[in-house]
N, C-alpha and C. Protein backbone atom coordinates (compact mmCIF):
# COMPACT_ATOMS: atom_id res chain seq x y z
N UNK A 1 39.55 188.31 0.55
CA UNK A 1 38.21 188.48 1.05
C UNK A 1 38.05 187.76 2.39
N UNK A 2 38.31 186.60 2.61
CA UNK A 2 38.37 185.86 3.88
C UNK A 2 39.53 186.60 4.55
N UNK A 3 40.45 187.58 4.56
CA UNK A 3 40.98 188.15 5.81
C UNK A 3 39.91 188.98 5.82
N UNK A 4 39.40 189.96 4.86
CA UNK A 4 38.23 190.93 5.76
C UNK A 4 37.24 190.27 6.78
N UNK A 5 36.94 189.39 6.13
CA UNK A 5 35.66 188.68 6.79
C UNK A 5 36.23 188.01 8.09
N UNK A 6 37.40 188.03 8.51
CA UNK A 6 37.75 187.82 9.72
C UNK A 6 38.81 188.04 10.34
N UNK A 7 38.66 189.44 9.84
CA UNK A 7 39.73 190.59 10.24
C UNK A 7 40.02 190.55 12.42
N UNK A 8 38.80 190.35 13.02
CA UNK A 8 39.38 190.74 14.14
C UNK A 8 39.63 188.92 14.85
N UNK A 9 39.15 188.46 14.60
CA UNK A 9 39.60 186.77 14.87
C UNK A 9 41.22 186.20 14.50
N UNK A 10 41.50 187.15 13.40
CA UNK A 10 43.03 186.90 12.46
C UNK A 10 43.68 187.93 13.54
N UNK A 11 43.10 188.87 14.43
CA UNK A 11 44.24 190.13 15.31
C UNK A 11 44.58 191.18 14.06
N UNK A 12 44.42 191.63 12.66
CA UNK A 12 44.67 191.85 11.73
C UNK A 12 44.39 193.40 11.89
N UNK A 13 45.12 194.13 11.25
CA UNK A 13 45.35 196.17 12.14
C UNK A 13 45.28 196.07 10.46
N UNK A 14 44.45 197.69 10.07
CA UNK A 14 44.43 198.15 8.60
C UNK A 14 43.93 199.13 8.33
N UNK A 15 44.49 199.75 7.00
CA UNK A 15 44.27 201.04 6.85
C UNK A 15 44.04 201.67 5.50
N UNK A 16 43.33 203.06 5.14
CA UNK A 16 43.08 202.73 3.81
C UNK A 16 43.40 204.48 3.79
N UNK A 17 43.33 204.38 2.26
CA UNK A 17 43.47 206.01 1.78
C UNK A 17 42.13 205.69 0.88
N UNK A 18 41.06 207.02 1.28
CA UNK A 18 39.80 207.30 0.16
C UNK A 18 40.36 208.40 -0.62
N UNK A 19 40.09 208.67 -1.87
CA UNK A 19 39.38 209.42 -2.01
C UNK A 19 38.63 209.97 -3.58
N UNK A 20 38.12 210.58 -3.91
CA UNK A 20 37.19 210.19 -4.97
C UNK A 20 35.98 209.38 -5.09
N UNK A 21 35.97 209.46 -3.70
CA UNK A 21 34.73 208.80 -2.86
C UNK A 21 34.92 207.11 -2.72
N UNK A 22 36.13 207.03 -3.00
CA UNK A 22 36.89 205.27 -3.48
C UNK A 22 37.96 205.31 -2.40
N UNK A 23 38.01 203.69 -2.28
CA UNK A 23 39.23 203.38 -1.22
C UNK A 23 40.49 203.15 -2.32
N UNK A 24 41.32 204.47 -2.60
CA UNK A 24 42.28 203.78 -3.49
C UNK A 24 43.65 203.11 -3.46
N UNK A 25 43.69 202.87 -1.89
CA UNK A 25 44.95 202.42 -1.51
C UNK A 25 44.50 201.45 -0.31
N UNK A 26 45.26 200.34 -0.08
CA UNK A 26 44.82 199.79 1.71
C UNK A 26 46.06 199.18 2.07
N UNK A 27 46.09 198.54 3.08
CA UNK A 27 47.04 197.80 3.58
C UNK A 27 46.60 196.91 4.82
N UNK A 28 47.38 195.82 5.23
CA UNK A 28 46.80 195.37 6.44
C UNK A 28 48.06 194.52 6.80
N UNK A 29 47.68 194.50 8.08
CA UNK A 29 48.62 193.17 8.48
C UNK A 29 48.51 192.81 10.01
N UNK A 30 49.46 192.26 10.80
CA UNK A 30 49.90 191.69 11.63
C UNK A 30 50.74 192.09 12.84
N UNK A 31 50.76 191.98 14.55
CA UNK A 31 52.13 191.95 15.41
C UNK A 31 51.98 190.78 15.56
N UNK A 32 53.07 190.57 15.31
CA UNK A 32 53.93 188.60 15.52
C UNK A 32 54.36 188.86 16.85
N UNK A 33 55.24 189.58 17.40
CA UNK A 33 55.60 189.67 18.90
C UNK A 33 55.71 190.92 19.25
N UNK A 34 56.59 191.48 20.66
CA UNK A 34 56.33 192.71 20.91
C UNK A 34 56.69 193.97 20.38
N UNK A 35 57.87 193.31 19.32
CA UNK A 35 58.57 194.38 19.04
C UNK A 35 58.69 194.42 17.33
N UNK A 36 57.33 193.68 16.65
CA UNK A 36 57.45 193.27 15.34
C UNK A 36 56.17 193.13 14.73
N UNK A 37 55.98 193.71 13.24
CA UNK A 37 54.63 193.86 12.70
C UNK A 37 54.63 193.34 11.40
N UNK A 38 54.07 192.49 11.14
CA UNK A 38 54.26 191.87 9.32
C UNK A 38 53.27 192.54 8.75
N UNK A 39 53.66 192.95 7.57
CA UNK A 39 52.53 193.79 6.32
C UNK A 39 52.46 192.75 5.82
N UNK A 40 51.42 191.79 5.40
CA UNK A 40 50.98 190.88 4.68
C UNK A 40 50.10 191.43 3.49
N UNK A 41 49.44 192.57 3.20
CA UNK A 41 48.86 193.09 1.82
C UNK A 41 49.38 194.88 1.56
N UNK A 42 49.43 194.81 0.70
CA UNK A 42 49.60 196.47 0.74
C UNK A 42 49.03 196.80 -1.26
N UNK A 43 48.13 197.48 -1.36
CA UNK A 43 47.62 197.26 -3.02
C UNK A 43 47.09 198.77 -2.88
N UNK A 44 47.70 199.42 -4.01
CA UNK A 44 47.41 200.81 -4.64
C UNK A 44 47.15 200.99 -5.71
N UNK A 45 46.50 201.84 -6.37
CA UNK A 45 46.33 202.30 -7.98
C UNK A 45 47.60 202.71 -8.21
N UNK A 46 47.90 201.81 -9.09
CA UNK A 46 49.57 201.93 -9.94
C UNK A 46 49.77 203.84 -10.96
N UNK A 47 48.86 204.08 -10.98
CA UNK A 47 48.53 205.05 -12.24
C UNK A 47 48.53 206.50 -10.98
N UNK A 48 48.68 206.44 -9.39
CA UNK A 48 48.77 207.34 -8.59
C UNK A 48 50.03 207.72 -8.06
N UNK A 49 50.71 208.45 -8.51
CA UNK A 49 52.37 208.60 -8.05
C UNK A 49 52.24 208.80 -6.67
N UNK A 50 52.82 207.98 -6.19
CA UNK A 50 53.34 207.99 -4.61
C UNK A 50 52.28 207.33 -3.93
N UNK A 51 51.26 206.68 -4.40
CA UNK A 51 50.34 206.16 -3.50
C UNK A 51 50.57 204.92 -2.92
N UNK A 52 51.54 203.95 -2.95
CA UNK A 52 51.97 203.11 -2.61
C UNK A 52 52.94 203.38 -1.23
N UNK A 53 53.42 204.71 -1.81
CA UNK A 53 54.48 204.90 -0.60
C UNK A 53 53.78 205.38 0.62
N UNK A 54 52.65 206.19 0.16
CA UNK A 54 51.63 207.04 1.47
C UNK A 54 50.87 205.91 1.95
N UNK A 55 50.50 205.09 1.30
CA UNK A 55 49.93 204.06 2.13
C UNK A 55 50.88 203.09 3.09
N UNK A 56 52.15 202.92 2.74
CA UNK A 56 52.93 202.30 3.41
C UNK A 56 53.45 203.14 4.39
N UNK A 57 53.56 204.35 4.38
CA UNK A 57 54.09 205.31 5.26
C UNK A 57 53.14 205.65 6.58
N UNK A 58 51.64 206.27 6.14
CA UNK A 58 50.78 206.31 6.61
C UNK A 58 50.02 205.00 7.45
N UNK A 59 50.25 204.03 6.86
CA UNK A 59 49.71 202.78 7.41
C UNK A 59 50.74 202.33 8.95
N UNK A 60 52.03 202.64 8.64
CA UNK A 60 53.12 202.13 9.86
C UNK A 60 53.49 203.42 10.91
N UNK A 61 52.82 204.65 10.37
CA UNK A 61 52.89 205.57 11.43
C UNK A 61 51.47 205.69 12.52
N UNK A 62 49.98 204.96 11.82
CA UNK A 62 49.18 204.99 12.58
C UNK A 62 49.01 204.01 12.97
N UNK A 63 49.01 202.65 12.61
CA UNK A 63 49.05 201.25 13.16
C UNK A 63 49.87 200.43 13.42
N UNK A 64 51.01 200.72 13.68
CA UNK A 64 52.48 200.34 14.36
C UNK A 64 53.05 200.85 15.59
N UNK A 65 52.33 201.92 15.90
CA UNK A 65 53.22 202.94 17.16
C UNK A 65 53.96 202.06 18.14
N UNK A 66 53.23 201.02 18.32
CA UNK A 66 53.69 200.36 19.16
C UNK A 66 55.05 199.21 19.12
N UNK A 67 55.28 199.38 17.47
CA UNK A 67 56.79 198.11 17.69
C UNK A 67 57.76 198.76 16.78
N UNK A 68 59.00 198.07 17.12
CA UNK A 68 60.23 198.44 16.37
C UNK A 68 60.52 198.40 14.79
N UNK A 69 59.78 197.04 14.91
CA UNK A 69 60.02 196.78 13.35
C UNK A 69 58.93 196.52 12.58
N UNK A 70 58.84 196.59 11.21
CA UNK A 70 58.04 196.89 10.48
C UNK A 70 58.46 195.54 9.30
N UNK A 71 58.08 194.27 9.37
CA UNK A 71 58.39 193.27 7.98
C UNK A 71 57.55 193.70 7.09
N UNK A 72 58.25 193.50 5.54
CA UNK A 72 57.18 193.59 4.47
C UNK A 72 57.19 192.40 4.25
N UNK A 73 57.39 191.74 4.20
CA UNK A 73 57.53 190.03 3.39
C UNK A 73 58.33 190.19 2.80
N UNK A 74 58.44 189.05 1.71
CA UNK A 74 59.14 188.59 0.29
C UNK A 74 59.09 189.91 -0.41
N UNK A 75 60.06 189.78 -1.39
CA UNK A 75 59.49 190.80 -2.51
C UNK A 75 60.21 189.35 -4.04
N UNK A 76 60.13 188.84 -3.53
CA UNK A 76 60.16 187.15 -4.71
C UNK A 76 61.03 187.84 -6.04
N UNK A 77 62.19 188.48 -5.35
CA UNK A 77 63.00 188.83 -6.32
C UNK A 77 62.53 190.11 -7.60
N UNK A 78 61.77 189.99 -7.42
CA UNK A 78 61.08 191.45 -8.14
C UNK A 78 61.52 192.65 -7.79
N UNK A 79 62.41 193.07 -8.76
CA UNK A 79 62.90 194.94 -8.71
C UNK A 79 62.44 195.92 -8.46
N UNK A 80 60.81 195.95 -8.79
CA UNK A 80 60.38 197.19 -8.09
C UNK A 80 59.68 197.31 -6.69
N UNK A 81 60.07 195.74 -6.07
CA UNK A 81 59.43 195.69 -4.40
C UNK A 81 60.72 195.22 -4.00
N UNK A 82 61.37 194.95 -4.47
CA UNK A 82 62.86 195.30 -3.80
C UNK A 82 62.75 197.00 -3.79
N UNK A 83 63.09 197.77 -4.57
CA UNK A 83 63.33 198.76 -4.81
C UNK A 83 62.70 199.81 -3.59
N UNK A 84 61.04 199.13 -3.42
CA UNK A 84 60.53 199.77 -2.96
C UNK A 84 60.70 199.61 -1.49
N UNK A 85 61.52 198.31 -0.75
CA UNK A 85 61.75 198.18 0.36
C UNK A 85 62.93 199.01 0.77
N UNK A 86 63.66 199.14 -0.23
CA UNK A 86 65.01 200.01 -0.10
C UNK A 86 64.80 201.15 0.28
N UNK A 87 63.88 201.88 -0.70
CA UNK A 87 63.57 203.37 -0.13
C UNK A 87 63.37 203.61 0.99
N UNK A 88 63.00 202.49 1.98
CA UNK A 88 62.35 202.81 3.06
C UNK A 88 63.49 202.38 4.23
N UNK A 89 64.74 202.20 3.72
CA UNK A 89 66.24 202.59 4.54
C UNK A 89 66.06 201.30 6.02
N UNK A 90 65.58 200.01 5.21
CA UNK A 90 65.90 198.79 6.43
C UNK A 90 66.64 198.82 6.98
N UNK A 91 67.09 198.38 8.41
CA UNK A 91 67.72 198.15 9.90
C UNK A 91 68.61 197.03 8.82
N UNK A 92 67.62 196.12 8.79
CA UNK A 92 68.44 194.95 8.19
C UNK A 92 67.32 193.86 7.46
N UNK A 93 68.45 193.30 6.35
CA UNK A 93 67.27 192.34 5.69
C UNK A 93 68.06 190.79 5.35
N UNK A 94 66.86 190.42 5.82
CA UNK A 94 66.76 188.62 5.85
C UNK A 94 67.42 187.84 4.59
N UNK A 95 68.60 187.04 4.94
CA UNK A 95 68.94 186.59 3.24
C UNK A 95 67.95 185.49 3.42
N UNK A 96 67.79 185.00 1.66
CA UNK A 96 66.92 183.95 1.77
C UNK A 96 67.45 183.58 0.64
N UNK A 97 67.79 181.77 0.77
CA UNK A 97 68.08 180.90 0.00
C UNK A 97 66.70 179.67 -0.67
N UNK A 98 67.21 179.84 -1.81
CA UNK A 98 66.36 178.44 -2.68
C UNK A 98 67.35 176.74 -2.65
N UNK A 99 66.87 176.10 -2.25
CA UNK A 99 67.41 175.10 -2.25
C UNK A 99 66.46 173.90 -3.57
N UNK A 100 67.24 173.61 -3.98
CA UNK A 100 66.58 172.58 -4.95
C UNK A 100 66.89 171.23 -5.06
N UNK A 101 66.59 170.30 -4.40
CA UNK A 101 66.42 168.85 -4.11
C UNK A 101 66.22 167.84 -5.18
N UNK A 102 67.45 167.27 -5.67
CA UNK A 102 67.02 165.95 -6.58
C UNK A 102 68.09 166.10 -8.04
C-alpha cells in the first residue's frame, strides 16, 4: 500500500490486467540504470491459467521499451518462481549464496 501511495516519488512504472470489472492481475517496479528494470511485485489470481504470464509479458513489453534487461528478484528457492523465470529463457542468472556465521 505505501508503494501505491507513493508510486511517483519511488520513480515506480505499473501495470494491470482488468477485467470483470476487477483488476485481476498487476505488477510494478523499477529502472535501476540505463539498461535495467527490477520487477519488485507481480500478483495474479492463481485460479486464471496464464495470468501470471500475461501480466509479466504484457507488463515488460509496455513499460520496459526502454532497457535490456528485465530482473525479477529472488525466487527464495521456490519451484514454481524458479520455474516461472525459466520459461521466460534468461540471458543469464545471478548465483546466490547463503552464508551462515557461528
Amino acid at each position: 500500500q505505501e508503494a501505491f501511495l507513493s508510486f511517483e516519488q519511488l520513480e515506480l512504472r505499473g501495470g494491470a490486467i482488468r477485467f470483470d470489472g476487477k483488476i485481476q492481475a498487476f505488477s510494478f517496479g523499477k529502472k535501476i540504470n540505463d539498461d535495467t528494470a527490477v520487477l519488485h511485485v507481480e500478483k495474479a489470481r492463481h485460479d486464471v491459467r496464464g495470468l501470471y504470464t500475461a501480466i509479466t509479458k504484457e507488463f515488460a513489453a509496455h513499460a520496459w521499451t526502454d532497457v535490456k534487461y528485465l530482473n525479477r528478484e529472488e525466487d527464495m528457492g521456490h519451484l514454481g518462481l524458479r520455474e516461472a523465470k525459466m520459461a521466460l529463457h534468461p540471458e543469464f542468472m545471478v548465483k546466490k549464496y547463503n552464508v551462515i556465521i557461528g
